[in-house]
N, C-alpha and C. Protein backbone atom coordinates (compact mmCIF):
# COMPACT_ATOMS: atom_id res chain seq x y z
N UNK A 1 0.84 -1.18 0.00
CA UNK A 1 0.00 0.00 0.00
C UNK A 1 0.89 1.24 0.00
N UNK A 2 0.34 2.31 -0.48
CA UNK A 2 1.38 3.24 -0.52
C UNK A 2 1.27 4.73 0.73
N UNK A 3 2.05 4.90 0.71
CA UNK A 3 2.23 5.64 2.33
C UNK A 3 1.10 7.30 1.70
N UNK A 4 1.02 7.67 3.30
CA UNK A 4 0.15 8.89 2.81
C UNK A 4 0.70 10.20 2.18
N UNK A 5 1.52 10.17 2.40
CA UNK A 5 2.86 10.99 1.75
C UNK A 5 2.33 11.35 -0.02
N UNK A 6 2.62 9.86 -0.27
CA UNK A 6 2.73 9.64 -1.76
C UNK A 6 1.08 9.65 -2.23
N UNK A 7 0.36 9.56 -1.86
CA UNK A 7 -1.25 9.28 -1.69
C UNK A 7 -1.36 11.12 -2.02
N UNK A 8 -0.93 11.72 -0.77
CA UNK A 8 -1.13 13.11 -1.19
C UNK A 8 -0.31 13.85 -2.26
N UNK A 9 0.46 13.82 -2.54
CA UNK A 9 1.54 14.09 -3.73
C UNK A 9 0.66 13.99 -5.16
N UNK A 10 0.09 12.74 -4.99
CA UNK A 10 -0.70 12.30 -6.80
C UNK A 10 -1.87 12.73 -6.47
N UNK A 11 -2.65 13.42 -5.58
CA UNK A 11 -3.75 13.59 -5.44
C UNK A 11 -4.88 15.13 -5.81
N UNK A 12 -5.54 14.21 -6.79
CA UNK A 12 -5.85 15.73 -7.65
C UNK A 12 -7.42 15.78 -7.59
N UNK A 13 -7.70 17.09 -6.93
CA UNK A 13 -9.04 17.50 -5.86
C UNK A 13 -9.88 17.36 -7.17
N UNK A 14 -9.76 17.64 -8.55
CA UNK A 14 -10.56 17.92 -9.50
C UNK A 14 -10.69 16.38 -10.30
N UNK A 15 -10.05 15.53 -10.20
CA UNK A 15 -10.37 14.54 -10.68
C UNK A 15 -10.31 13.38 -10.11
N UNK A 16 -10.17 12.97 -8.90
CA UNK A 16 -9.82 11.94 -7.99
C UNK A 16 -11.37 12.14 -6.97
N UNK A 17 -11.70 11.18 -7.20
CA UNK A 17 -12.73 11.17 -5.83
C UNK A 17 -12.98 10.50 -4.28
N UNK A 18 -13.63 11.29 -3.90
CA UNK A 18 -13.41 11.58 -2.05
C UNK A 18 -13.38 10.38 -1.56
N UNK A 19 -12.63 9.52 -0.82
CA UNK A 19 -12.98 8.49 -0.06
C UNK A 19 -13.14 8.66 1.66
N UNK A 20 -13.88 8.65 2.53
CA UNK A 20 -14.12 8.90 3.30
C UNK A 20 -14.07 7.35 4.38
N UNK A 21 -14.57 6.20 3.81
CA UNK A 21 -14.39 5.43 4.73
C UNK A 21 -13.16 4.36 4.03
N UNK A 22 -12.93 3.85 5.23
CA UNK A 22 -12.15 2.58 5.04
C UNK A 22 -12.36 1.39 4.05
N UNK A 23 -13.59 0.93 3.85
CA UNK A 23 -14.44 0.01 3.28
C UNK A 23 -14.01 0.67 1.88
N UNK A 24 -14.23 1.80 1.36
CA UNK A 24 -13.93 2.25 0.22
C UNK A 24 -12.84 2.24 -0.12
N UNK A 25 -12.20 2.30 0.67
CA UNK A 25 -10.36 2.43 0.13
C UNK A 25 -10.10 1.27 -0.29
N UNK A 26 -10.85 -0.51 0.73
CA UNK A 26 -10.55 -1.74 0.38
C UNK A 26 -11.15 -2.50 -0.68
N UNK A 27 -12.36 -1.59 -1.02
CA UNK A 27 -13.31 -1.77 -2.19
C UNK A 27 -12.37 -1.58 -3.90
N UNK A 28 -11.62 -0.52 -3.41
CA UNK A 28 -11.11 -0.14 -4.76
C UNK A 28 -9.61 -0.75 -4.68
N UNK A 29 -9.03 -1.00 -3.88
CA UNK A 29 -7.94 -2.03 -3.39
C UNK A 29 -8.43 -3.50 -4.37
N UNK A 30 -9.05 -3.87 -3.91
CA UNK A 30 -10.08 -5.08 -4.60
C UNK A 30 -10.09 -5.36 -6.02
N UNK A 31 -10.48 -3.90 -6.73
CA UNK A 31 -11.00 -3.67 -8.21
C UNK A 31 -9.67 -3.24 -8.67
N UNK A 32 -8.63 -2.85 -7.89
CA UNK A 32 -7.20 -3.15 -8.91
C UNK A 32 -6.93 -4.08 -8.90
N UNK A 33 -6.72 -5.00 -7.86
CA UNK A 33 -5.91 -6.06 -7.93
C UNK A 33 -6.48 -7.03 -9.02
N UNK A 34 -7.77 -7.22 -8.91
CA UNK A 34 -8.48 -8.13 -9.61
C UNK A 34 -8.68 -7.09 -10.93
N UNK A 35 -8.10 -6.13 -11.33
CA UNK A 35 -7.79 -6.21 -12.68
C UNK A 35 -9.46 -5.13 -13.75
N UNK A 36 -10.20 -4.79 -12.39
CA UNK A 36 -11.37 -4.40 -12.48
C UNK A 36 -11.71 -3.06 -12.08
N UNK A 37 -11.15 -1.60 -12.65
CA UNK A 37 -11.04 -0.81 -12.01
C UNK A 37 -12.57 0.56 -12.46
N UNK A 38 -13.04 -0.40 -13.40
CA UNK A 38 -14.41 0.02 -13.71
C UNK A 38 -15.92 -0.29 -12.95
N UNK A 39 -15.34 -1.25 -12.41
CA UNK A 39 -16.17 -1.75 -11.30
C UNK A 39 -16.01 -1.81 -9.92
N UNK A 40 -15.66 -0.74 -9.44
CA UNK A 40 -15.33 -0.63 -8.38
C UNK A 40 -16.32 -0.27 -6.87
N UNK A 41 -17.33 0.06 -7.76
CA UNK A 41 -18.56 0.31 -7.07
C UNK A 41 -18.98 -1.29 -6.35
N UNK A 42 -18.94 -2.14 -7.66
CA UNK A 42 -19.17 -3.56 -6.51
C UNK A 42 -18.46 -3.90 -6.10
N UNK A 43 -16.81 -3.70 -5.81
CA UNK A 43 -16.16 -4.08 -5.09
C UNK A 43 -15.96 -3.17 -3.66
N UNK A 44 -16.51 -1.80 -4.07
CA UNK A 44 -16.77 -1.39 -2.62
C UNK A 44 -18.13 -1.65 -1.73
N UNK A 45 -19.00 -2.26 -2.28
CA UNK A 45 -20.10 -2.56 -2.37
C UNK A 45 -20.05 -4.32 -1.44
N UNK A 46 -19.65 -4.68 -1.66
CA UNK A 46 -18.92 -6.15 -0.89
C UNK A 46 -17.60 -6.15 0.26
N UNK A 47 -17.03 -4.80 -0.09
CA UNK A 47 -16.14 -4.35 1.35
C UNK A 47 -17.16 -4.31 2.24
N UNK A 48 -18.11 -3.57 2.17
CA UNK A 48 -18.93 -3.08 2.96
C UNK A 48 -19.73 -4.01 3.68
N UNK A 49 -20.38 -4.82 3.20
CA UNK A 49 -21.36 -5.93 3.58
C UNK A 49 -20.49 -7.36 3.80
N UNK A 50 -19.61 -7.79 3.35
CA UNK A 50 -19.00 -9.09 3.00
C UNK A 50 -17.83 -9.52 4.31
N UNK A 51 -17.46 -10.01 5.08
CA UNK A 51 -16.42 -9.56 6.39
C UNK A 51 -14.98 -9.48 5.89
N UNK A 52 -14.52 -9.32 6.32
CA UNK A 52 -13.36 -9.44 5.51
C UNK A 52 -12.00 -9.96 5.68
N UNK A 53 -11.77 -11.05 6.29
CA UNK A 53 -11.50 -12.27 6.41
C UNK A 53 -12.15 -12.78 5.09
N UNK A 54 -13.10 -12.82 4.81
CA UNK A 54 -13.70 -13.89 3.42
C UNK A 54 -13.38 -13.27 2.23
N UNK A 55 -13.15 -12.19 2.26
CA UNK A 55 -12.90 -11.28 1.43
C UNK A 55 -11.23 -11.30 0.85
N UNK A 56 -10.60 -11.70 2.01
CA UNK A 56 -9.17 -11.68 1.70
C UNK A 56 -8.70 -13.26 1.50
N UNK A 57 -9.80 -14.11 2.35
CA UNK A 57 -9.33 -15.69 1.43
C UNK A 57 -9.75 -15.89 0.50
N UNK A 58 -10.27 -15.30 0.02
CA UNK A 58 -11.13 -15.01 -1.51
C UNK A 58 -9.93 -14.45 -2.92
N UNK A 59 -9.39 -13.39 -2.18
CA UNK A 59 -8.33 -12.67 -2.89
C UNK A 59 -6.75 -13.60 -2.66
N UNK A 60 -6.28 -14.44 -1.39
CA UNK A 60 -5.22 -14.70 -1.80
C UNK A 60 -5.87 -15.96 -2.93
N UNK A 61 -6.89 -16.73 -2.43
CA UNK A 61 -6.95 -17.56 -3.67
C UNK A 61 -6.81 -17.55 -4.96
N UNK A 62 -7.39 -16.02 -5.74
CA UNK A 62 -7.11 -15.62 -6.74
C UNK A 62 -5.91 -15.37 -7.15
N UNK A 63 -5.42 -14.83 -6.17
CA UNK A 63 -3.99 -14.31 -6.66
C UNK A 63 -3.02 -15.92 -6.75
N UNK A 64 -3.23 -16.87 -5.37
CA UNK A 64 -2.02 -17.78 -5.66
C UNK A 64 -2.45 -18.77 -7.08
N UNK A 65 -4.06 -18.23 -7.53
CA UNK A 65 -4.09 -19.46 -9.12
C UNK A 65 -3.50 -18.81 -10.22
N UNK A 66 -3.03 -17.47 -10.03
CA UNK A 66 -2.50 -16.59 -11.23
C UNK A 66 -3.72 -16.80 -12.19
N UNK A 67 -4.61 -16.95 -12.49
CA UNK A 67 -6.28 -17.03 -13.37
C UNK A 67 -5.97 -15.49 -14.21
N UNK A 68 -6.63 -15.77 -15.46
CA UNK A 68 -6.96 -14.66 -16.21
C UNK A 68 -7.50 -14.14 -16.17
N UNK A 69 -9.44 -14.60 -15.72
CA UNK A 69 -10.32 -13.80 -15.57
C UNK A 69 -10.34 -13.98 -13.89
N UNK A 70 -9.71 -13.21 -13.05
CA UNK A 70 -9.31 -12.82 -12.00
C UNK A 70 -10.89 -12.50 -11.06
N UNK A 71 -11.53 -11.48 -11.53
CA UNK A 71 -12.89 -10.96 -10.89
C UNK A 71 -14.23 -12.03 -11.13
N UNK A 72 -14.10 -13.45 -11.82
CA UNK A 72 -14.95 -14.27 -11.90
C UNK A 72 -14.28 -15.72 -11.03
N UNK A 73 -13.12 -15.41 -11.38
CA UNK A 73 -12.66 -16.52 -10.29
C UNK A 73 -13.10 -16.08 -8.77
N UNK A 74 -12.54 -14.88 -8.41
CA UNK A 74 -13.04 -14.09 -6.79
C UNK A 74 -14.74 -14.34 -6.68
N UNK A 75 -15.42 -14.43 -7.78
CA UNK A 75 -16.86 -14.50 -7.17
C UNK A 75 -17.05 -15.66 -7.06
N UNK A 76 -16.67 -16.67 -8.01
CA UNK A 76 -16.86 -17.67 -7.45
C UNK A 76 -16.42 -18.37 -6.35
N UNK A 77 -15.60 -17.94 -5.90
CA UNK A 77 -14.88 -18.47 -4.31
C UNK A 77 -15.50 -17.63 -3.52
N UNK A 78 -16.07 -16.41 -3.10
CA UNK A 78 -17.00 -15.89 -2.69
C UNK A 78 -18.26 -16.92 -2.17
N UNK A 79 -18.54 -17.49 -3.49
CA UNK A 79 -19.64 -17.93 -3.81
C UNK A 79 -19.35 -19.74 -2.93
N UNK A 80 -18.38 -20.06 -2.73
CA UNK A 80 -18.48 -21.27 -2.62
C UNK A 80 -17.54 -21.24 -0.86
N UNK A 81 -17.69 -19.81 -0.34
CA UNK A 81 -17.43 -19.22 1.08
C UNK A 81 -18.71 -18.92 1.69
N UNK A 82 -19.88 -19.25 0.75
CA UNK A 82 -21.22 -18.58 0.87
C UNK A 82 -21.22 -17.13 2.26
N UNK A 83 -20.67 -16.71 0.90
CA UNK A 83 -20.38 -15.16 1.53
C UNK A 83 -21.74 -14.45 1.33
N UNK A 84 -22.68 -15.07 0.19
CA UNK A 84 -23.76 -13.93 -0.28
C UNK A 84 -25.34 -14.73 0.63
N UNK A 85 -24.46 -15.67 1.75
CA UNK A 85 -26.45 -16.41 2.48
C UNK A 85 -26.27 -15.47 3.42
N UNK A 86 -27.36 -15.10 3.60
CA UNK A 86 -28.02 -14.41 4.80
C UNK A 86 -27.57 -15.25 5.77
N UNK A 87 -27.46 -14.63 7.46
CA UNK A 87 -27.05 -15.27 8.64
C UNK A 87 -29.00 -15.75 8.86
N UNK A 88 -28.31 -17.39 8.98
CA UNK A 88 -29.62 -17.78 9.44
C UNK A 88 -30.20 -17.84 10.99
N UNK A 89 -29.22 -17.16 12.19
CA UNK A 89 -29.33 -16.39 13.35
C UNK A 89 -30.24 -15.58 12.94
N UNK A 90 -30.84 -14.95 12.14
CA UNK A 90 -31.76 -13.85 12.08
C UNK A 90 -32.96 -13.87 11.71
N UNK A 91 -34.04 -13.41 13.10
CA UNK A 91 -35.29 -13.83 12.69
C UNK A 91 -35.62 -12.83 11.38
N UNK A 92 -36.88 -13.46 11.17
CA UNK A 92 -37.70 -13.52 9.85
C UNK A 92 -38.49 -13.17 10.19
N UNK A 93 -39.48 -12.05 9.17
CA UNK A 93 -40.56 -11.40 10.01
C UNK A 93 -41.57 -12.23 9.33
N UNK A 94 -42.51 -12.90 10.83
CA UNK A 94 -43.82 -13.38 9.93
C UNK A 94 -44.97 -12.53 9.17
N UNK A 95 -45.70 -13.18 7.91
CA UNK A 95 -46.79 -12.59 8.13
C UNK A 95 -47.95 -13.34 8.16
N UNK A 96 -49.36 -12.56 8.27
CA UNK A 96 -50.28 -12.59 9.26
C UNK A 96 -51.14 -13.54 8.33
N UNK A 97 -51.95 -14.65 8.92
CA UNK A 97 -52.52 -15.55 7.71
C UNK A 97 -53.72 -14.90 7.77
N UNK A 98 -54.31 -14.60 6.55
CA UNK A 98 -56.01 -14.22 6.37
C UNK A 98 -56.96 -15.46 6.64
N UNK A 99 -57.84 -15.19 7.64
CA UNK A 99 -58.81 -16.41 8.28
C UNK A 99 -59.74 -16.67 7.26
């Protein structure tokens, strides 16, 4: 990662946009590595919601298969971390049966 030094040095108020949280910085961390820097919205988009522990065994996996399509390999290991089930700890709201 590169120090804040150098972060502020390349940093241009008119064409660079604001990152404010953390999740965003690892979101777009994400969408370089995996080669995806147009899509970065879903990769900050899955910082956010996804933990990240799963997120990063997700990414060394990609990285140690060297894979071409890099951002379909990551979903599918995502996918097979079942990163995208709902916690089934969480109630469910009933609804009401019509008599």
């Amino acid at each position: 990662m590169k120090s804040i030094k150098d972060i502020l040095k390349n940093f241009n108020p008119l064409e660079d946009k604001y990152i404010s949280r953390e999740f965003q910085a690892y979101g777009i961390y994400l969408a370089d590595k995996l080669g995806e820097p147009r899509k970065k919205s879903l990769y900050i988009k899955l910082a956010k919601k996804i933990p990240r522990p799963i997120l990063e065994e997700a990414l060394r996996f990609v990285i140690d298969a060297k894979a071409r399509k890099k951002a379909a390999l990551f979903m599918w290991k995502l996918k097979e971390l079942n990163a995208f089930k709902k916690n089934s700890g969480q109630k469910t709201k009933r609804t009401r049966r019509s008599k």
